[in-house]
Structure formats: C-alpha cells, structure tokens
Protein backbone atom coordinates (compact mmCIF):
# COMPACT_ATOMS: atom_id res chain seq x y z
CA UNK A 1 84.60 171.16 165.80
CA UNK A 2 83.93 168.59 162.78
CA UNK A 3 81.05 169.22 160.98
CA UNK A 4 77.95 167.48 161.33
CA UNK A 5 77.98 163.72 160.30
CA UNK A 6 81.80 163.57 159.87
CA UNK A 7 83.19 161.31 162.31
CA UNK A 8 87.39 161.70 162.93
CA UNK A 9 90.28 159.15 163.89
CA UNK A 10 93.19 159.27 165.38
CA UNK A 11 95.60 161.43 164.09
CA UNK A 12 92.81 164.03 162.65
CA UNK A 13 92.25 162.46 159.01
CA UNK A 14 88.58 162.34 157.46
CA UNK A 15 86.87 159.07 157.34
CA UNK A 16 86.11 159.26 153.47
CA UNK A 17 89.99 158.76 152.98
CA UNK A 18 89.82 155.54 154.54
CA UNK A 19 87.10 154.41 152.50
CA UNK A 20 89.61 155.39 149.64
CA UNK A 21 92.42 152.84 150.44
CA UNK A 22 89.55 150.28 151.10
CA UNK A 23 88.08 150.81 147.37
CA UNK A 24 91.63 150.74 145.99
CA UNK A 25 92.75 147.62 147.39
CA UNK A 26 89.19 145.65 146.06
CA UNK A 27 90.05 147.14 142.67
CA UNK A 28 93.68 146.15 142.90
CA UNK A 29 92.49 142.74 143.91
CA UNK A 30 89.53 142.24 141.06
CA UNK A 31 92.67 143.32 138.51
CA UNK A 32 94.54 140.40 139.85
CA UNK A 33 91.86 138.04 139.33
CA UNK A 34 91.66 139.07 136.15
CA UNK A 35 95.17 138.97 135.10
CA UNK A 36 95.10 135.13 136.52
CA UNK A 37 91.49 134.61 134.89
CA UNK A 38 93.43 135.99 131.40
CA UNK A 39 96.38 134.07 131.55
CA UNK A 40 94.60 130.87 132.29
CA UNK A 41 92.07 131.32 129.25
CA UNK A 42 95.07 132.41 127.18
CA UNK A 43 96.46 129.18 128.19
CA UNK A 44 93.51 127.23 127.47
CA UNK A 45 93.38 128.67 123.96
CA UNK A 46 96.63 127.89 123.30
CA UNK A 47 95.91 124.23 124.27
CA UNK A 48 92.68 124.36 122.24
CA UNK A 49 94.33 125.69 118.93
CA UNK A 50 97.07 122.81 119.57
CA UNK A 51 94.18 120.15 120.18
CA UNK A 52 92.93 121.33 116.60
CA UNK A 53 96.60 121.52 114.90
CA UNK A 54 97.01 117.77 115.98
CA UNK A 55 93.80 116.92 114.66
CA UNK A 56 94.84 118.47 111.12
CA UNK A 57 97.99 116.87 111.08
CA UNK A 58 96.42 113.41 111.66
CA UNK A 59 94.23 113.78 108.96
CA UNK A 60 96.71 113.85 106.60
CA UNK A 61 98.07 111.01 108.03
CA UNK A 62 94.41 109.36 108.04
CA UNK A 63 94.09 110.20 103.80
CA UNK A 64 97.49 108.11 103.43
CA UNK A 65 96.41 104.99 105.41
CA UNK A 66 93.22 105.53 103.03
CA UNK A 67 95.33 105.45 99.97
CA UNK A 68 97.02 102.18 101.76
CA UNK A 69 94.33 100.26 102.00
CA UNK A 70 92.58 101.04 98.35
CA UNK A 71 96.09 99.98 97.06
CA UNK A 72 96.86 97.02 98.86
CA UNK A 73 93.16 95.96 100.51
CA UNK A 74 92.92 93.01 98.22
CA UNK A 75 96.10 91.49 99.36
CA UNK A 76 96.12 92.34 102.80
CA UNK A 77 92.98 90.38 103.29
CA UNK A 78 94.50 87.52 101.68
CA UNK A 79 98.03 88.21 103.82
CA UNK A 80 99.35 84.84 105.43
CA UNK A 81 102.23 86.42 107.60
CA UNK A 82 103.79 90.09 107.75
CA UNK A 83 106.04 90.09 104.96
CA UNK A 84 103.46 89.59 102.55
CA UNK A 85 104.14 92.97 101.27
CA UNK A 86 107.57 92.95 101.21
CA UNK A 87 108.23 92.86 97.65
CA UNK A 88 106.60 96.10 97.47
CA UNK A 89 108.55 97.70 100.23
CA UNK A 90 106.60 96.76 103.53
CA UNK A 91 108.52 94.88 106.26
CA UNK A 92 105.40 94.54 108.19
CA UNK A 93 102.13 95.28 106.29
CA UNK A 94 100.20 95.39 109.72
CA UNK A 95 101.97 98.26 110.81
CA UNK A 96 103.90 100.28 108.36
CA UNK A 97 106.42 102.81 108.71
CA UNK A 98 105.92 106.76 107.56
CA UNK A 99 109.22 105.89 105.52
CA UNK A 100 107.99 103.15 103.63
CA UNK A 101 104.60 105.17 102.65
CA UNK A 102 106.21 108.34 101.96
CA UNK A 103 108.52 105.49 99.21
CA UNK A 104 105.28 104.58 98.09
CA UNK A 105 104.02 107.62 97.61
CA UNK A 106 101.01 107.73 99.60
CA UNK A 107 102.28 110.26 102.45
CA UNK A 108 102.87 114.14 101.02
CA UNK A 109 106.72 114.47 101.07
CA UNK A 110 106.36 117.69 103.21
CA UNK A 111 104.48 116.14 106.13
CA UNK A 112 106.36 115.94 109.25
CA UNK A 113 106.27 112.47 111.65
CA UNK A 114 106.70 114.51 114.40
CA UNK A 115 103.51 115.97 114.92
CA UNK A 116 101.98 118.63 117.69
CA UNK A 117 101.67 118.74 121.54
CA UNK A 118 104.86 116.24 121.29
CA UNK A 119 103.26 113.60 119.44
CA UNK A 120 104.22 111.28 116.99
CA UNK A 121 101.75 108.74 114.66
CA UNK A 122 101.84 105.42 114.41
CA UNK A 123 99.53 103.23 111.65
CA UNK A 124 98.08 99.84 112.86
CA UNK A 125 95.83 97.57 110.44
CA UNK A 126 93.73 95.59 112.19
CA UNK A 127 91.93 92.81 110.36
CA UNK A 128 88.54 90.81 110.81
CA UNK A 129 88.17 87.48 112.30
CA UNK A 130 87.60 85.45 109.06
CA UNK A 131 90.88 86.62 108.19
CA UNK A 132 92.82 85.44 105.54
CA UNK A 133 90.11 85.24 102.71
CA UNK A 134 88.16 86.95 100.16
CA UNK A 135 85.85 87.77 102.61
CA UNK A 136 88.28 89.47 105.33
CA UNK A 137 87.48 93.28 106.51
CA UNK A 138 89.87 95.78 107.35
CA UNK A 139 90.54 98.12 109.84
CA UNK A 140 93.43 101.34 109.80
CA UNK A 141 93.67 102.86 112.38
CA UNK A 142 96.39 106.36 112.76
CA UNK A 143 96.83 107.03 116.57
CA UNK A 144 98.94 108.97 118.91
CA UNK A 145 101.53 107.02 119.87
CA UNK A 146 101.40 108.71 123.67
CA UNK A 147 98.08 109.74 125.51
CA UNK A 148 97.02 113.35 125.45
CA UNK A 149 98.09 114.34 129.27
CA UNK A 150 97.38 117.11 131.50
CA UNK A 151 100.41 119.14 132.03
CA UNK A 152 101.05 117.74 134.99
CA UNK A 153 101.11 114.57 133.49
CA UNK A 154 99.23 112.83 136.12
CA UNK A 155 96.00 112.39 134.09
CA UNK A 156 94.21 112.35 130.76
CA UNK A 157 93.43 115.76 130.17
CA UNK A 158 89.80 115.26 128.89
CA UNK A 159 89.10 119.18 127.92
CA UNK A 160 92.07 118.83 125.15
CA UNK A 161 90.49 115.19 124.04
CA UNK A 162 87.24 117.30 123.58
CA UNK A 163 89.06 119.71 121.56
CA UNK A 164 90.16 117.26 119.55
CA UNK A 165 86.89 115.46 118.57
CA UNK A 166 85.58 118.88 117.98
CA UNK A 167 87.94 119.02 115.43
CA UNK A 168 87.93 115.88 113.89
CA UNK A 169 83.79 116.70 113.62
CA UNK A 170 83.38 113.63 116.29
CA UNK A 171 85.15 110.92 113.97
CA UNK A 172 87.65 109.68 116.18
CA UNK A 173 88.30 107.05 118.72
CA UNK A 174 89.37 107.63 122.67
CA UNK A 175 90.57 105.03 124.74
CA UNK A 176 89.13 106.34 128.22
CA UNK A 177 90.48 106.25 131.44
CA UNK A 178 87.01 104.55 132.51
CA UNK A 179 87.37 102.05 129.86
CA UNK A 180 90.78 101.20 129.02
CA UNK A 181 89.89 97.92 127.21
CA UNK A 182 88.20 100.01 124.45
CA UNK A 183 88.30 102.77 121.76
CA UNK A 184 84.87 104.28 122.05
CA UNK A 185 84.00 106.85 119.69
CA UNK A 186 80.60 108.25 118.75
CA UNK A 187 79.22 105.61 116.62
CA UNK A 188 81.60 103.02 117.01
CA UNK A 189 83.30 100.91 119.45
CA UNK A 190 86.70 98.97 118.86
CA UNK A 191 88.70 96.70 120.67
CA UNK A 192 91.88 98.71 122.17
CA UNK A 193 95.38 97.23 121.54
CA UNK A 194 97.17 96.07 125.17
CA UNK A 195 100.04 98.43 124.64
CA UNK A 196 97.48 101.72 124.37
CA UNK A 197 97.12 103.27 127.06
CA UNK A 198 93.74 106.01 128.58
CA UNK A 199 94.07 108.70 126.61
CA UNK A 200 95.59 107.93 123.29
CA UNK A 201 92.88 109.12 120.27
CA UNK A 202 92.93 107.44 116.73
CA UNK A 203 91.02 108.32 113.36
CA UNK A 204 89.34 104.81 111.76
CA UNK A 205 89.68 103.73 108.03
CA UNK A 206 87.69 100.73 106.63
CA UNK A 207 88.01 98.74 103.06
CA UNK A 208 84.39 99.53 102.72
CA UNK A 209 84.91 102.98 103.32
CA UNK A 210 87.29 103.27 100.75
CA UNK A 211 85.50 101.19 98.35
CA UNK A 212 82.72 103.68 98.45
CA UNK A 213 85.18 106.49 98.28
CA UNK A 214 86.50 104.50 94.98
CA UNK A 215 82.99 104.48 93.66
CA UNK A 216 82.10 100.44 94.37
CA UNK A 217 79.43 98.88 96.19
CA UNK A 218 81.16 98.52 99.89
CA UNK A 219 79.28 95.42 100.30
CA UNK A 220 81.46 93.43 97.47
CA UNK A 221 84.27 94.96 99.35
CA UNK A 222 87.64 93.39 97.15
CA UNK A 223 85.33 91.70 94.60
CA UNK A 224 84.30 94.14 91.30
CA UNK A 225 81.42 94.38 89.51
CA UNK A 226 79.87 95.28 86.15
CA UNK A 227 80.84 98.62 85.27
CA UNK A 228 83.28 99.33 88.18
CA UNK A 229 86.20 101.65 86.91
CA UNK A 230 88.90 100.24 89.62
CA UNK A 231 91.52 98.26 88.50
CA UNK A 232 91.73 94.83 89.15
CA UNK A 233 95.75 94.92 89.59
CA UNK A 234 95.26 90.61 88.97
CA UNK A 235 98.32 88.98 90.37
CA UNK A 236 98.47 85.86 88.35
CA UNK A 237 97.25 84.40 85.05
CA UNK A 238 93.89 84.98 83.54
CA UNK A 239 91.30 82.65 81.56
CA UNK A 240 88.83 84.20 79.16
CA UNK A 241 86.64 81.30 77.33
CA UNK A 242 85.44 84.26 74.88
CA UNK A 243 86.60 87.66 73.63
CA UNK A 244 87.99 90.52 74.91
CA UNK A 245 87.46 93.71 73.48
CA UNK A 246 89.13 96.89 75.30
CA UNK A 247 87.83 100.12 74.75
CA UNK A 248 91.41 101.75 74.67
CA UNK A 249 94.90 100.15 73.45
CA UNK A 250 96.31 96.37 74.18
CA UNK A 251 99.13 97.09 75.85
CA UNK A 252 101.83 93.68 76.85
CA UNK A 253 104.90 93.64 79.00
CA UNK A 254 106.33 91.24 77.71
CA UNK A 255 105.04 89.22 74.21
CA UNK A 256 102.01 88.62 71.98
CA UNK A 257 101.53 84.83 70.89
CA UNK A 258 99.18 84.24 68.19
CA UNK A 259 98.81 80.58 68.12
CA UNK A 260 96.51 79.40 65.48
CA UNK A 261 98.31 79.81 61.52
CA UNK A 262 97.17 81.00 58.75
CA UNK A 263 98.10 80.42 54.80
CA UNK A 264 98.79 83.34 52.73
CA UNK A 265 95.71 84.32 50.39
CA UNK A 266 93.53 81.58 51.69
CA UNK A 267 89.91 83.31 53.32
CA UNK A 268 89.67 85.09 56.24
CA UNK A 269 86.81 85.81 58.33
CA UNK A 270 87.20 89.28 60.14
CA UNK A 271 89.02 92.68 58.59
CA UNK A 272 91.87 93.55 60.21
CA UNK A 273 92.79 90.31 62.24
CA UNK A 274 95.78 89.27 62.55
CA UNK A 275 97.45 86.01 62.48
CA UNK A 276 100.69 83.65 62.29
CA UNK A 277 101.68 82.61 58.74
CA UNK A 278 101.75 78.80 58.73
CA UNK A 279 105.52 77.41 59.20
CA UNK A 280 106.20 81.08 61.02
CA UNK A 281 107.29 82.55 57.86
CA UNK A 282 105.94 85.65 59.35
CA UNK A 283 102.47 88.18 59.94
CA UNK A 284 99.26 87.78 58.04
CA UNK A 285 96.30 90.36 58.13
CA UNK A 286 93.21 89.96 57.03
CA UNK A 287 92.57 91.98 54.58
CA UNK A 288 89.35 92.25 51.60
CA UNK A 289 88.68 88.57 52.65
CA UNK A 290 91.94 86.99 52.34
CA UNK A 291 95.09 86.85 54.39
CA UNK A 292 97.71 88.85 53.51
CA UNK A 293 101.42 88.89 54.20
CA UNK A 294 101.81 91.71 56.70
CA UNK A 295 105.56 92.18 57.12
CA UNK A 296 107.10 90.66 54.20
CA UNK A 297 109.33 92.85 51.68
CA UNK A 298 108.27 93.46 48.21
CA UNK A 299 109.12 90.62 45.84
CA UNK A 300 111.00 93.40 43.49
CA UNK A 301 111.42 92.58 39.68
CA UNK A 302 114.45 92.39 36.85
CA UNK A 303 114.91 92.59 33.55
CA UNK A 304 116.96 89.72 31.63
CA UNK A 305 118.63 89.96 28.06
CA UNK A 306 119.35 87.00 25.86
CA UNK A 307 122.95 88.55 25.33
CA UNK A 308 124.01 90.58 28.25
CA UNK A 309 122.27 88.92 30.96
CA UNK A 310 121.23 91.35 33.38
CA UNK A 311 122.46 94.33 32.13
CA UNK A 312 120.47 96.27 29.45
CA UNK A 313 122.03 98.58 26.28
CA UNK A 314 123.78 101.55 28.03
CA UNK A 315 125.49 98.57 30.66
CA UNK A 316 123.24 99.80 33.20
CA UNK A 317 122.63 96.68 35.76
CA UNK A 318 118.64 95.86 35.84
CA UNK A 319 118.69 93.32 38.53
CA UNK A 320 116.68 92.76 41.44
CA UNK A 321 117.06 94.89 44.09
CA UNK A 322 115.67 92.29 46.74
CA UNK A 323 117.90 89.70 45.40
CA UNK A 324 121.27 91.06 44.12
CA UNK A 325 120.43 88.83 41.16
CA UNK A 326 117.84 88.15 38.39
CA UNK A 327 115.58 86.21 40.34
CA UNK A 328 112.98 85.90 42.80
CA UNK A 329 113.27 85.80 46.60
CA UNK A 330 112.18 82.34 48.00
CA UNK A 331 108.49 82.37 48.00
CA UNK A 332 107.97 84.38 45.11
CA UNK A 333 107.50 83.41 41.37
CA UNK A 334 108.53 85.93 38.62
CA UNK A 335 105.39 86.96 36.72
CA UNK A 336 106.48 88.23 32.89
CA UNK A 337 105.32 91.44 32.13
CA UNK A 338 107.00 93.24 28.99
CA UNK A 339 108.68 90.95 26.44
CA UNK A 340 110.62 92.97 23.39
CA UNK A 341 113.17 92.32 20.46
CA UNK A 342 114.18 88.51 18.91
CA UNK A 343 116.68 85.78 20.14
CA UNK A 344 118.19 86.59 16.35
CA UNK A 345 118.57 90.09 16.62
CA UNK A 346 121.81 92.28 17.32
CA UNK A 347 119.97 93.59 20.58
CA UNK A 348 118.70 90.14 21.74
CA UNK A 349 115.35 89.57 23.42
CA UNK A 350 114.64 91.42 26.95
CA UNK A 351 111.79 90.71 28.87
CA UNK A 352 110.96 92.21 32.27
CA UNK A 353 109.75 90.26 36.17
CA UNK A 354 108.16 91.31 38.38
CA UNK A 355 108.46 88.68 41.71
CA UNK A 356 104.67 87.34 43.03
CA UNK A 357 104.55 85.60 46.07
CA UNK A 358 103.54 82.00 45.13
CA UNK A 359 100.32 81.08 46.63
C-alpha cells in the first residue's frame, strides 16, 4: 500500500521524481536563455565600445581639418578652381588627401587612415553660396566614407549610430535612412552630398568656429581686427602711408631699400635712424644730431719726413695702414697733428696725419 497522498505510476516510481526532471529541464532551459541573453549583450558591447573607438578616431581627424581651415580659410574662400592650393601641396583643396595633410603637418604622423568597424575618412570642404569672396563661409566636414550597417548589411544599424553621437557628445551629422537628402544633426541641418548614402555620420568644422578657437571675433571671419594676435600670412605687396613700428625684430627675406640720401655730418632728425649716404657711398646713422658714416673704415694716419719720406729714424715704415701710402683714402683730408725738428736739420722735419673724412 502507498501511503496516504502519494499517488504511483507505472512502473512503481514516486511522483516527486517526476516533478524532479520537470524542474531540471525549466532550469536547463532559463540557463540557455541566459547564455543567448549574454552573448548577445556581449555582442552589443563590443559594437558599442567600437561605435565609441570610431568616434575617437574621427576626432582626430576632425582637429586636422580644423588646423586646415585656420591655415588656409583665407584663401579657400577666395579659391577660383581646385588647384588653388597646389603650390602648397593640395591637388584638390575641396577635398584633400590624409597624405597631403599628414605633408603639411596638420594630421599626427601616428594616426592610421584606416579607421574602426572597417571604415575609412574622407575630408570634404564645402563652401557658401557667395563663394569666391571675402565674404565666403566654410564648411569641413570628416565623414565615413561607408554607412554604419547592421551586420547583416541590409540596413543602417541605428543603435551603433546612437552610440556614436553618444560619443561625439551629440556633435555630429547622420544622413538618415528617412531623409537621405540631408545630414541632420542636433542643432544643425546640412545639405547631403549625392554620393552619401543613409547611414554615413560626419563631424562639422566652420571658419567661424575656428576663428573663435583662434581668439577673433567669428563675425569678421578672414578679416582682422585691432589687437588680433593671428597672422595675416598677406600674399602680395603692402602700402603703409605712415609708420610702422613692430614690437619685436624687422625681419626681410630678401633686401632692405632705404631710398631717401643723406650727406655725411649734415642734421638729422631722429637717434638711431638710418639712411643711404648720398651718391651710395655707403650707411649713415644718425647719431648726436648729425649723420654719421656707419660702415666706413677708419681714415688711419702717417707720419712724413722731409728726408726719408715715410720712414722715420730706426727705418721703421710709418705709413698708412688704410692706404699702403702716406696719404688719405678718397674722402678723407689729412688733419696735422704733431709737427717736430727743421727742414735744415740732420733729422729733417716730421710731422704726423691723421685722415678726416672731408665734410
């Protein structure tokens, strides 16, 4: 006899075993869930941490198209075909290679062009509608040069997109799958080039942007003002109608013309200037009112004897040095300034020169 509330089954085994195998199986069968649950977050972390690694390797690529534009803005807005920069290594300044800015120096010589999740980067300038002129705005934009896929490949995979403006702190640009004429982004909203297709993501750069990054009033975008510490990088010649001081050295490539003359002890009306000595004979600086030869070798002096010419007692020869001979280099007058002995006596007369430049 079983005991009281214990039912049996064929083959004379309890019921509580059967509840058992029943328990065992749902556990087995929550562990598989959980293995597939697992795998597929592991999956999506993976995917997430590559959505973020793509979004740091495009900023680096986003700081060099930066560094393009706040070296070349100016003269891509006044650009009248695409090999406007080519004397400065740009076949195409609307869309320049990773090569030619790594040349230049603006792209970190260890960053790689091929970049996560299979991408590559590609750099397009885009430019306003006034376009050429001083008044032209630009537009660099670093995108992926293939859409960010599902792995299936059938669709934009908008939970790695997400990802990716996460990382990015919402700066970039999406073309969408529901608007494939546009890069949207969330304060801004650009035209989208023909050849992009849904899913491709960019990172924006503007002259203004840079300008205020430079420390200028964006609204004067190329233009400078007073006080701005950019350089001007001026392409062609320069007219000042009044002085220029610099606060630093005058530096010149190639020479220094000074084009109004000056005569050699006449006045002068600022310490220190410098000038052309009349007939180019060579520098003048002012100097304690008067100009003063700036470059021009000591006169020198001599001593001449009545008898022996320029030699003195002990055959020593006294003449002078600048000359070879006792006289005065041409422009200089010999000034007497000892005189000693007689034209009668055994020893002669010997006076002593020294060479003045004649005024």
């Amino acid at each position: 006899m079983s005991p009281p509330g214990v039912r049996r089954f064929a083959g004379g085994r309890a019921g509580p075993r059967g509840f058992v195998l029943i328990e065992l199986a749902l556990a087995g069968l929550i562990l598989a869930l959980l293995s597939v649950w697992a795998a597929h977050a592991w999956a999506q972390r993976v995917r997430d941490l590559q959505a973020q690694s793509l979004a740091v390797w495009m900023t680096v690529a986003h700081e060099a198209a930066r560094a393009y534009l706040r070296r070349h803005g100016p003269a891509l807005a006044l650009a009248d075909g695409p090999g406007a920069l080519a004397h400065e290594g740009f076949d195409d300044w609307s869309a320049p290679g990773w090569d030619e800015l790594r040349a230049a120096g603006l792209v970190p010589s260890g960053w790689l062009e091929a970049g996560p999740l299979g991408q590559s980067a590609g750099l397009r300038i885009l430019r306003s509608q006034v376009c050429p002129g001083p008044a032209c705005r630009l537009t660099a934009l670093v995108h992926t040069r293939g859409p960010l896929l599902t792995r299936n490949g059938r669709s934009v995979d908008e939970g790695l997109v997400a990802q990716w403006l996460m990382a990015v702190r919402g700066q970039g640009l999406v073309v969408w799958p529901h608007a494939p004429d546009a890069l949207a982004g969330a304060a801004r909203r650009l035209p989208a080039p023909e050849d992009w297709p849904p899913g491709t993501v960019a990172l924006a750069a503007d002259d203004t942007d840079v300008a205020a990054a430079a420390g200028a009033d964006p609204d004067l975008g190329p233009y400078l003002k007073v006080g701005d510490d950019r350089d001007p990088d001026f392409q062609g010649d320069a007219t000042v109608g009044g002085n220029i001081r610099s606060g630093a050295s005058l530096r010149a490539r190639d020479y220094l013309v000074l084009e109004r003359p000056g005569v050699e002890y006449e006045g002068c009306g600022e310490e220190g200037a410098l000038t052309i000595e009349r007939d180019y004979n060579g520098i003048l600086l002012c100097r304690q009112g008067r100009w003063r030869s700036a470059g021009r070798v000591d006169g020198g002096g001599f001593l001449s004897n009545s008898h022996r010419g320029c030699y003195d007692g002990t055959g020593a020869y006294r003449g002078n040095p600048a000359t070879g001979y006792c006289s005065c280099p041409f422009g200089y007058a010999p000034v007497m300034v000892s005189d000693a002995g007689t034209l009668a006596s055994a020893e002669g007369r010997t006076s002593g020169f020294i060479c003045m430049a004649a005024q």
